[in-house]
PDB file of N, CA and C in Angstrom:
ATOM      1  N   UNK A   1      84.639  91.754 100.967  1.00  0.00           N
ATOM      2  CA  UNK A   1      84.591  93.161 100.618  1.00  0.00           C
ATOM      3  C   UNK A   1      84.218  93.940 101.866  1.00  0.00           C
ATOM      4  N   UNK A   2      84.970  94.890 101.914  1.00  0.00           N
ATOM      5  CA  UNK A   2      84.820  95.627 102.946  1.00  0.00           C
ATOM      6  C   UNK A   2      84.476  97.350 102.720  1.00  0.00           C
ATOM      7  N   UNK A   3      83.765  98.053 103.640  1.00  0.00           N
ATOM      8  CA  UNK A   3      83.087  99.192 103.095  1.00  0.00           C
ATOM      9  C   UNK A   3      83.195 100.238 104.569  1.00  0.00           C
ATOM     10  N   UNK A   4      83.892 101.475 103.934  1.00  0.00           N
ATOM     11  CA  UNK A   4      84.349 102.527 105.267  1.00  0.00           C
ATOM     12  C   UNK A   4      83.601 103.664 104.451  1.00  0.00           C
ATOM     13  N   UNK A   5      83.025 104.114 105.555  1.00  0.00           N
ATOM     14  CA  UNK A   5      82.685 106.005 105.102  1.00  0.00           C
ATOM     15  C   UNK A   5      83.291 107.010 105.813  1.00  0.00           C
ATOM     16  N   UNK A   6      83.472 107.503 105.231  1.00  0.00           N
ATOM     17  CA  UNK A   6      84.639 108.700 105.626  1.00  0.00           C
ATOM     18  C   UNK A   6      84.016 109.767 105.414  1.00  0.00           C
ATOM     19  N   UNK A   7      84.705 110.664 106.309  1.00  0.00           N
ATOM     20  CA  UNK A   7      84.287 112.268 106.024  1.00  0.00           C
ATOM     21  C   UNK A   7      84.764 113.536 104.766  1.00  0.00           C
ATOM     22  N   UNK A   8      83.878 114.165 104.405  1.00  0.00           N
ATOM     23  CA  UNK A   8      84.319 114.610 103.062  1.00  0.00           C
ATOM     24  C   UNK A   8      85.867 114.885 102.603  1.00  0.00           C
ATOM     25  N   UNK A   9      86.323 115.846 104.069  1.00  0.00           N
ATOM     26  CA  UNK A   9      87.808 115.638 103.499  1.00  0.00           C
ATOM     27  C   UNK A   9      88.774 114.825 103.557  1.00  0.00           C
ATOM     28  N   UNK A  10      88.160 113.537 104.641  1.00  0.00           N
ATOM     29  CA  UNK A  10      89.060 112.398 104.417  1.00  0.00           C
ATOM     30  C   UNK A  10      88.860 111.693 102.953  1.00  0.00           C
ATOM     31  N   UNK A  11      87.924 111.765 102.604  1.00  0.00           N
ATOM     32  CA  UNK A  11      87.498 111.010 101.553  1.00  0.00           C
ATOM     33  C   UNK A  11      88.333 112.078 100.132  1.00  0.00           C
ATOM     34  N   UNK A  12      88.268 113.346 100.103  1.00  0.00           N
ATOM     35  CA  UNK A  12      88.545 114.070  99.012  1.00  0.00           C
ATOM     36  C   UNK A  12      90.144 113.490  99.605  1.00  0.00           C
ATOM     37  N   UNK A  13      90.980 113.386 100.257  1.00  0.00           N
ATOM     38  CA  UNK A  13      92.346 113.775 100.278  1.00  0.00           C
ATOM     39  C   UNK A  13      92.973 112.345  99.776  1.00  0.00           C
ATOM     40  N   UNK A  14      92.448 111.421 100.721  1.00  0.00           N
ATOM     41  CA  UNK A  14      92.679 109.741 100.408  1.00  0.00           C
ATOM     42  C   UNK A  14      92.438 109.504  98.423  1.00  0.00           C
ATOM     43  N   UNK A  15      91.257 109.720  97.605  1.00  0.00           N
ATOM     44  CA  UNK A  15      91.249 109.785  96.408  1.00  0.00           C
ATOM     45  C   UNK A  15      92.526 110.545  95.990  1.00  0.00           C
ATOM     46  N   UNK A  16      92.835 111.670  96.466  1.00  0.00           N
ATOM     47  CA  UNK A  16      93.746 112.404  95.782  1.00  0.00           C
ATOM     48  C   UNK A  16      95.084 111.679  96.083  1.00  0.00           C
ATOM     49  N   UNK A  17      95.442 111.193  97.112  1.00  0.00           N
ATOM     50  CA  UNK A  17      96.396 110.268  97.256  1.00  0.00           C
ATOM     51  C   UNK A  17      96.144 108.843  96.417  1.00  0.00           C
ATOM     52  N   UNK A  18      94.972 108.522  96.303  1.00  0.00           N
ATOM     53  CA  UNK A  18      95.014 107.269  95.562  1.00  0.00           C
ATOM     54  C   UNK A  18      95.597 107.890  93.709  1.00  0.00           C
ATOM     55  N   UNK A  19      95.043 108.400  93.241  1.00  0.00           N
ATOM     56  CA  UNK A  19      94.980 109.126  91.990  1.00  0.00           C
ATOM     57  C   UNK A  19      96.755 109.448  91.663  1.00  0.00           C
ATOM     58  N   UNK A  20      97.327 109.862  92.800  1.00  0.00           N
ATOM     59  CA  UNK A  20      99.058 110.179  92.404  1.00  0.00           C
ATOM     60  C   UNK A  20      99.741 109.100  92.869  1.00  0.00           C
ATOM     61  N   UNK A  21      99.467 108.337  93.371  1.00  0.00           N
ATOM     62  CA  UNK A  21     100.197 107.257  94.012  1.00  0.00           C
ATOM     63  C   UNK A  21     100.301 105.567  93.707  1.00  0.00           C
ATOM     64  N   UNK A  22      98.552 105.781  93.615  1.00  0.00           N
ATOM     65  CA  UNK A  22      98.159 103.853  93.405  1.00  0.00           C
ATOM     66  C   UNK A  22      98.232 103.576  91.528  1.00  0.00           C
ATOM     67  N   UNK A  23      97.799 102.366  91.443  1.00  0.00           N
ATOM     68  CA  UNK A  23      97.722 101.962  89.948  1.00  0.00           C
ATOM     69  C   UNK A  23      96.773 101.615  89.819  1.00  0.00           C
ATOM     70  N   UNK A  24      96.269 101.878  88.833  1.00  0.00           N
ATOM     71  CA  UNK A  24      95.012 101.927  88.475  1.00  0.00           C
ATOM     72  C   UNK A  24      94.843 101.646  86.896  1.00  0.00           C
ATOM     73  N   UNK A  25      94.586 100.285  86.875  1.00  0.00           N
ATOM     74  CA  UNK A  25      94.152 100.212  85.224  1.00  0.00           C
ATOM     75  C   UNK A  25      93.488 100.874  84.271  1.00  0.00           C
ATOM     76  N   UNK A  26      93.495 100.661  83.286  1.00  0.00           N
ATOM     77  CA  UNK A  26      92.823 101.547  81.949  1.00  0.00           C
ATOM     78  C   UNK A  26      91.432 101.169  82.157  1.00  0.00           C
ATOM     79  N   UNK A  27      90.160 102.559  82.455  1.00  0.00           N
ATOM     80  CA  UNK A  27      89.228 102.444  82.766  1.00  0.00           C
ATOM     81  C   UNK A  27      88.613 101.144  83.332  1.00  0.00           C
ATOM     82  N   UNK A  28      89.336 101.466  84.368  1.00  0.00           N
ATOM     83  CA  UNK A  28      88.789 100.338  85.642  1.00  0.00           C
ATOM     84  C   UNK A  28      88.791 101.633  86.352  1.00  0.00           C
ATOM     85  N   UNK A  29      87.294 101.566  87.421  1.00  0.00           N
ATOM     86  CA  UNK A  29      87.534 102.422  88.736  1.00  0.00           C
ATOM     87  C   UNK A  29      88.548 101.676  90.291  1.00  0.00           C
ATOM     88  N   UNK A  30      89.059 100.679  89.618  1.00  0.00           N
ATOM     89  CA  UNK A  30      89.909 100.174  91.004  1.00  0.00           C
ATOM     90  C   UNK A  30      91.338 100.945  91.100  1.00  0.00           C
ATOM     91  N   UNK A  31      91.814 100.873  91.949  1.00  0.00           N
ATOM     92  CA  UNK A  31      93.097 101.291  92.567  1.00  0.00           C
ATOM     93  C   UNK A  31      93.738  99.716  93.020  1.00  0.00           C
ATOM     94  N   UNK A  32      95.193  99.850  92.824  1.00  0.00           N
ATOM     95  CA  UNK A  32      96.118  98.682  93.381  1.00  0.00           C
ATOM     96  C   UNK A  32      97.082  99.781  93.863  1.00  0.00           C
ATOM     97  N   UNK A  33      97.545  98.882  95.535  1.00  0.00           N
ATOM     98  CA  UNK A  33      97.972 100.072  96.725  1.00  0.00           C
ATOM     99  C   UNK A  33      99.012  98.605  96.922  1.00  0.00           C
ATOM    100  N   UNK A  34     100.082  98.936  97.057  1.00  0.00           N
ATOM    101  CA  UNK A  34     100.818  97.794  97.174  1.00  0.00           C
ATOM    102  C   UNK A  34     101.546  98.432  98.523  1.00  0.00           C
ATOM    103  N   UNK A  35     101.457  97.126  99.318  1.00  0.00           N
ATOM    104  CA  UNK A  35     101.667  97.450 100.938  1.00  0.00           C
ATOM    105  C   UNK A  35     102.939  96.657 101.301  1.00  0.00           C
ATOM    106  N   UNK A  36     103.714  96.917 102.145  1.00  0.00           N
ATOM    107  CA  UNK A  36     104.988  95.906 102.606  1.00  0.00           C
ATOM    108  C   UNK A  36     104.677  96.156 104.094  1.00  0.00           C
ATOM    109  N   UNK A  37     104.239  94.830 104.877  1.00  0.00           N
ATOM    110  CA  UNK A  37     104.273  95.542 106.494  1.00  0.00           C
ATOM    111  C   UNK A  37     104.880  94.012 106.840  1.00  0.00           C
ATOM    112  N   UNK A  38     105.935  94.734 108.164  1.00  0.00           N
ATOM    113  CA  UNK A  38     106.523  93.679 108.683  1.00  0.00           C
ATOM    114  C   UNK A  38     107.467  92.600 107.762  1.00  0.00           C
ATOM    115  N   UNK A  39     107.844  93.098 106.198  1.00  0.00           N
ATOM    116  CA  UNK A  39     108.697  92.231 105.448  1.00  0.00           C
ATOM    117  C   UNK A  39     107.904  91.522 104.644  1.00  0.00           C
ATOM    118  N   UNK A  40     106.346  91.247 105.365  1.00  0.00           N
ATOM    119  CA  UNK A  40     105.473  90.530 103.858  1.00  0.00           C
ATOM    120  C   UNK A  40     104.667  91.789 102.952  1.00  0.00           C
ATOM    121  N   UNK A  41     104.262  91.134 102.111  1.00  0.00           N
ATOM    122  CA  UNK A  41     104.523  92.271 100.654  1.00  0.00           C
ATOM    123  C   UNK A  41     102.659  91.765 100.605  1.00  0.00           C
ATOM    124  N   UNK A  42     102.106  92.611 100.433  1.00  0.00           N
ATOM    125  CA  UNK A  42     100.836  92.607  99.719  1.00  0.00           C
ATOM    126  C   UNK A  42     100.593  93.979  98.646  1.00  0.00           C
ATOM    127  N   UNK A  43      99.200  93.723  98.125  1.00  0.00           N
ATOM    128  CA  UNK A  43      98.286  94.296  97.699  1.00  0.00           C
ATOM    129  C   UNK A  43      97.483  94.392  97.307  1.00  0.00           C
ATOM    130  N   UNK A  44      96.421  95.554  97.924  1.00  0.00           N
ATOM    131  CA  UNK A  44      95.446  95.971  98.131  1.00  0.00           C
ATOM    132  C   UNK A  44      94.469  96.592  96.682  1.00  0.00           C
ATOM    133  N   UNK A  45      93.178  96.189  96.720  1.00  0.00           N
ATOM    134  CA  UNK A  45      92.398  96.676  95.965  1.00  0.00           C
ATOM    135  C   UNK A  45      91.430  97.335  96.349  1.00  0.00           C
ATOM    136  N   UNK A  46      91.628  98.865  96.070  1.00  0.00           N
ATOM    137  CA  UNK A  46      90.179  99.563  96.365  1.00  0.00           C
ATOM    138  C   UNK A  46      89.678 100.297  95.554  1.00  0.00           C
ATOM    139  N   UNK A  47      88.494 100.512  95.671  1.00  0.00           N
ATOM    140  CA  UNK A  47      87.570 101.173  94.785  1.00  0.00           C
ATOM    141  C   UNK A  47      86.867 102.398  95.325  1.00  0.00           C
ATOM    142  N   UNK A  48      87.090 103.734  95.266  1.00  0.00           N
ATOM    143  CA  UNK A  48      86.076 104.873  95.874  1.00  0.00           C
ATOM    144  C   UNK A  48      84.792 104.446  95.694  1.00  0.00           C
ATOM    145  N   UNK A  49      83.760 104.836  96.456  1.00  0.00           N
ATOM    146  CA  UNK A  49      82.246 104.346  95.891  1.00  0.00           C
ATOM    147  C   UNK A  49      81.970 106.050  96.304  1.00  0.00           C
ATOM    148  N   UNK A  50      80.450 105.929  96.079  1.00  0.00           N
ATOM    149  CA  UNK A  50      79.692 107.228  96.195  1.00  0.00           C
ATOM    150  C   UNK A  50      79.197 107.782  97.666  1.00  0.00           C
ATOM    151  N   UNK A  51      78.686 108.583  97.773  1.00  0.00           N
ATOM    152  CA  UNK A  51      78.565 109.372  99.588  1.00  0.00           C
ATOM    153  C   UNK A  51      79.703 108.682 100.344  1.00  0.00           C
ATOM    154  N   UNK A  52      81.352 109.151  99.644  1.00  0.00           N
ATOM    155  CA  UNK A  52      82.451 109.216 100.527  1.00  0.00           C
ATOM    156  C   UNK A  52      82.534 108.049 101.183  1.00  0.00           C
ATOM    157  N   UNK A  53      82.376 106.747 100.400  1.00  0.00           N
ATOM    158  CA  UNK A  53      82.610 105.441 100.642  1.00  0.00           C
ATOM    159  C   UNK A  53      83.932 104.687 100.145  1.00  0.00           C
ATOM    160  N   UNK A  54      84.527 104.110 100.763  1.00  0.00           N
ATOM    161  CA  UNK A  54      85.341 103.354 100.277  1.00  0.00           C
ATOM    162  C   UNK A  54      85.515 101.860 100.262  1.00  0.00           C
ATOM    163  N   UNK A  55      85.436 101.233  99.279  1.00  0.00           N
ATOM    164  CA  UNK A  55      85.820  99.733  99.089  1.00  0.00           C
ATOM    165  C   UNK A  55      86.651  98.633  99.167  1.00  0.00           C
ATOM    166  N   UNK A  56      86.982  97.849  99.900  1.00  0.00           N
ATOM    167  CA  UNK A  56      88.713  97.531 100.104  1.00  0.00           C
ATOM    168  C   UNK A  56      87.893  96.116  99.754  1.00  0.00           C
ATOM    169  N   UNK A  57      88.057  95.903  98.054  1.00  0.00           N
ATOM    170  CA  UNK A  57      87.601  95.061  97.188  1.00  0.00           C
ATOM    171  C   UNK A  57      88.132  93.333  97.678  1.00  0.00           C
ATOM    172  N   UNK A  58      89.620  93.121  97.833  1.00  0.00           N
ATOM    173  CA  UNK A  58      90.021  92.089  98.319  1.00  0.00           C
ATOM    174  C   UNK A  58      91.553  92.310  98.248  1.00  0.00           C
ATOM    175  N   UNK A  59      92.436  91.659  99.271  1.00  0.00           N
ATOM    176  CA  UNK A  59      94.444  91.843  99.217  1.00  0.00           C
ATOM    177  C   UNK A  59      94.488  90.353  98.873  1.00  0.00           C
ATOM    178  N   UNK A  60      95.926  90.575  98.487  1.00  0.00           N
ATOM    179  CA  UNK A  60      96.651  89.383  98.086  1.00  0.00           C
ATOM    180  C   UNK A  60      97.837  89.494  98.982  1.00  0.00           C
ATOM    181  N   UNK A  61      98.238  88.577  99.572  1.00  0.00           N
ATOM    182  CA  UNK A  61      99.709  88.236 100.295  1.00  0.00           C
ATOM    183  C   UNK A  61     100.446  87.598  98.776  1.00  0.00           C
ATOM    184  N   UNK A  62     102.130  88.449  98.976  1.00  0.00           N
ATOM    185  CA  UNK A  62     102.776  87.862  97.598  1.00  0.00           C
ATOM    186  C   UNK A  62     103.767  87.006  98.555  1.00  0.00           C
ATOM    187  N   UNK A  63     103.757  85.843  98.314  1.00  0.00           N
ATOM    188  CA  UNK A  63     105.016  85.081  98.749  1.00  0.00           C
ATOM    189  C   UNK A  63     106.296  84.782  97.377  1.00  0.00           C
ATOM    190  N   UNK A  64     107.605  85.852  97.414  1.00  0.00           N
ATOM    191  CA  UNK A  64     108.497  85.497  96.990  1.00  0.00           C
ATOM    192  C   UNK A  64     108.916  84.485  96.834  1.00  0.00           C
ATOM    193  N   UNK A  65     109.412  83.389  96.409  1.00  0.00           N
ATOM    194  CA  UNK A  65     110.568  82.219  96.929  1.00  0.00           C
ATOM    195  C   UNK A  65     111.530  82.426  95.340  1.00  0.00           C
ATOM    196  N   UNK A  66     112.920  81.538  95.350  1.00  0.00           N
ATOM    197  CA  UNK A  66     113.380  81.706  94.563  1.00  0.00           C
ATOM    198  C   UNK A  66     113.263  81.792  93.262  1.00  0.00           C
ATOM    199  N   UNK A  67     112.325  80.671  92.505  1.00  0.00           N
ATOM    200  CA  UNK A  67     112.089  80.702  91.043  1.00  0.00           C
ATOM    201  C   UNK A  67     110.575  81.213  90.849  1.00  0.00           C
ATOM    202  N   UNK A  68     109.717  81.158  92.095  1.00  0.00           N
ATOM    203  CA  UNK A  68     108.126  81.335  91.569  1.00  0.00           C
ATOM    204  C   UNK A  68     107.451  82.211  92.888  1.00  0.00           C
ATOM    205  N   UNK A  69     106.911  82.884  92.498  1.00  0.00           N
ATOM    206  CA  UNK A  69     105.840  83.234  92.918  1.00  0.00           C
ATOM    207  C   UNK A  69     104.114  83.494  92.931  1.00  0.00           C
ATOM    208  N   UNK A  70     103.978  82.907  94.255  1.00  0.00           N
ATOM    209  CA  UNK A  70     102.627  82.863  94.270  1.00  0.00           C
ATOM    210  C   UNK A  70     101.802  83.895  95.712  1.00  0.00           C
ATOM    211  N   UNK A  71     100.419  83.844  95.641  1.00  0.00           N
ATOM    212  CA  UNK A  71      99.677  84.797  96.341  1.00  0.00           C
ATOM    213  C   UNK A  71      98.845  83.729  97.137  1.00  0.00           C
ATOM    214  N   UNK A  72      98.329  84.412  98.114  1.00  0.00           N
ATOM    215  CA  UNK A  72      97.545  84.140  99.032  1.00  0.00           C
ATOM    216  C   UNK A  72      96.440  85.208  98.843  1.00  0.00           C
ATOM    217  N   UNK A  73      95.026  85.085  98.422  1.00  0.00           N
ATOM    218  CA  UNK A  73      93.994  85.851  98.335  1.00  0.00           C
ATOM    219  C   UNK A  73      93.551  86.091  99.370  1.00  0.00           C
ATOM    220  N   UNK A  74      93.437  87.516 100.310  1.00  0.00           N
ATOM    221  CA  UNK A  74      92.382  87.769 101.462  1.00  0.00           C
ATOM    222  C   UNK A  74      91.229  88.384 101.366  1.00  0.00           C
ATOM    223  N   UNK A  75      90.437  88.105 101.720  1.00  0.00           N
ATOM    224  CA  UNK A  75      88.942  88.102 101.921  1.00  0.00           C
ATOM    225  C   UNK A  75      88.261  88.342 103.490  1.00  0.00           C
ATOM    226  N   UNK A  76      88.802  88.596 104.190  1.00  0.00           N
ATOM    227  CA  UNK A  76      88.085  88.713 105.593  1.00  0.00           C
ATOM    228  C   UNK A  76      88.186  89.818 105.981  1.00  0.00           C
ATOM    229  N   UNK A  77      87.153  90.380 106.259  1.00  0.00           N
ATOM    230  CA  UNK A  77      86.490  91.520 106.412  1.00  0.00           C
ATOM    231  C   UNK A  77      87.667  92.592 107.555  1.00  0.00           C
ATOM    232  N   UNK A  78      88.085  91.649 108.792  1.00  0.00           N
ATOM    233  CA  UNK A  78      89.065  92.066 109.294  1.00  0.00           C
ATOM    234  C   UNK A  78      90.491  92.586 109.174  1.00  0.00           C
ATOM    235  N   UNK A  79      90.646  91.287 108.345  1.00  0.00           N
ATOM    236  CA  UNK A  79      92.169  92.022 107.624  1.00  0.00           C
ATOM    237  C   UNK A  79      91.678  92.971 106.337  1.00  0.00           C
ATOM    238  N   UNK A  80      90.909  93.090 105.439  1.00  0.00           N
ATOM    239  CA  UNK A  80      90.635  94.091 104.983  1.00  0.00           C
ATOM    240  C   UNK A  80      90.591  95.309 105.759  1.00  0.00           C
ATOM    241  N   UNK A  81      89.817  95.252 106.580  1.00  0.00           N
ATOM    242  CA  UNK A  81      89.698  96.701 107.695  1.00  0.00           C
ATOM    243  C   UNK A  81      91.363  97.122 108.133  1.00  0.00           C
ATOM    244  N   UNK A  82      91.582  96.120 108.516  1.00  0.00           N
ATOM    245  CA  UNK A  82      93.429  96.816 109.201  1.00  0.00           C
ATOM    246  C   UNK A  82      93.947  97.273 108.012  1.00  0.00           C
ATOM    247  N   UNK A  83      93.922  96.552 106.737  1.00  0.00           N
ATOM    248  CA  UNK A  83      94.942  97.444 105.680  1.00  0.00           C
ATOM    249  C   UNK A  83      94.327  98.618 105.381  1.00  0.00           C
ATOM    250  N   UNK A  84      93.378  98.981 105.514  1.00  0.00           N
ATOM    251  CA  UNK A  84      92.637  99.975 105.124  1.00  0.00           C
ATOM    252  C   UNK A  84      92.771 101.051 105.903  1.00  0.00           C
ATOM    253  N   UNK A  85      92.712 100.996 107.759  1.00  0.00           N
ATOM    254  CA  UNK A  85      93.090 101.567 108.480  1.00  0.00           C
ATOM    255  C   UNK A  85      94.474 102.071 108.122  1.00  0.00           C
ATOM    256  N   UNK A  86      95.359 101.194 108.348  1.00  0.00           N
ATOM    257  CA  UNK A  86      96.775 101.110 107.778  1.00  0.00           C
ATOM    258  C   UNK A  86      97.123 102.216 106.469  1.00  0.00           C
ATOM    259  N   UNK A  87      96.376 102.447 105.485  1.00  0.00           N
ATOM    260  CA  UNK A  87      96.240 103.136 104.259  1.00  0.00           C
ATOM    261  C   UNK A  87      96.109 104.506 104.712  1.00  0.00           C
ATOM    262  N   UNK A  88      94.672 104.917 105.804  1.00  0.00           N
ATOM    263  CA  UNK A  88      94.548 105.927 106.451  1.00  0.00           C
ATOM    264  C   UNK A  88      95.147 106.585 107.107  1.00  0.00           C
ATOM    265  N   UNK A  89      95.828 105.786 108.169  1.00  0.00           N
ATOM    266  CA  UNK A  89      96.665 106.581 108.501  1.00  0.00           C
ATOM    267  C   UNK A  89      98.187 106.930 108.380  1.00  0.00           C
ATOM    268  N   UNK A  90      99.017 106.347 107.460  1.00  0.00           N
ATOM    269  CA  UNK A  90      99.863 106.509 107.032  1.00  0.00           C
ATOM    270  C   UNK A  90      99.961 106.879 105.711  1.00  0.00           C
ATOM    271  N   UNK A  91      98.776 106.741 104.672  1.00  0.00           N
ATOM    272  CA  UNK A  91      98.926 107.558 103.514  1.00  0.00           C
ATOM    273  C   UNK A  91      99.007 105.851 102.506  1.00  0.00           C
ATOM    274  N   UNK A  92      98.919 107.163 101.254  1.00  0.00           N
ATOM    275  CA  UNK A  92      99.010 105.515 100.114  1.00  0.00           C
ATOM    276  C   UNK A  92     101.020 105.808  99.993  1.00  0.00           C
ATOM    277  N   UNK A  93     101.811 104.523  99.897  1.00  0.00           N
ATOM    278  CA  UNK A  93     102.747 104.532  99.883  1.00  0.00           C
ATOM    279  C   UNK A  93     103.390 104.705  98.155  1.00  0.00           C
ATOM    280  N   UNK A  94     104.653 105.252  97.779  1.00  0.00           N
ATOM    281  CA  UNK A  94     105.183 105.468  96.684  1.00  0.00           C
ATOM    282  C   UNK A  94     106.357 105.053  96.681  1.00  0.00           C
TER     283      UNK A  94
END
């Protein structure tokens, strides 16, 4: 789990992009941000927290193959940080 604080209006604009853009289950406070970089397919789980915090809960790498698919769970603090960066500055994708 990884944890960014942001400044009020980064933080107000990013929610407002999460809110029209990401998925977000039935009263769950998480967001799912589904990312494609470089041809591999993930996605991202984050959670707003309080004093303009944000949570980048844990990603999954989706590996396609023909009949099945399966994920790769990430957890390291680093690649959390780059997708997150990644989120920032290019926006939540639609």
């Amino acid at each position: 789990m990884f944890f960014r604080q942001l400044t009020q209006p980064q933080y107000d604009r990013f929610c407002l992009d999460l809110r029209k853009h990401a998925f977000s289950p039935p009263l769950s406070p998480n967001y799912i941000v589904p990312l494609i970089i470089n041809g591999a397919e993930y996605v991202i789980l984050l959670q707003p927290e309080s004093h303009n915090r944000i949570a980048v809960l844990y990603a999954m790498e989706i590996l396609r193959e023909e009949d099945t698919v399966s994920h790769i769970l990430i957890t390291k603090n680093a690649h959390l940080r780059a997708f997150l960066e990644i989120l920032l500055m290019q926006g939540i994708p639609f």
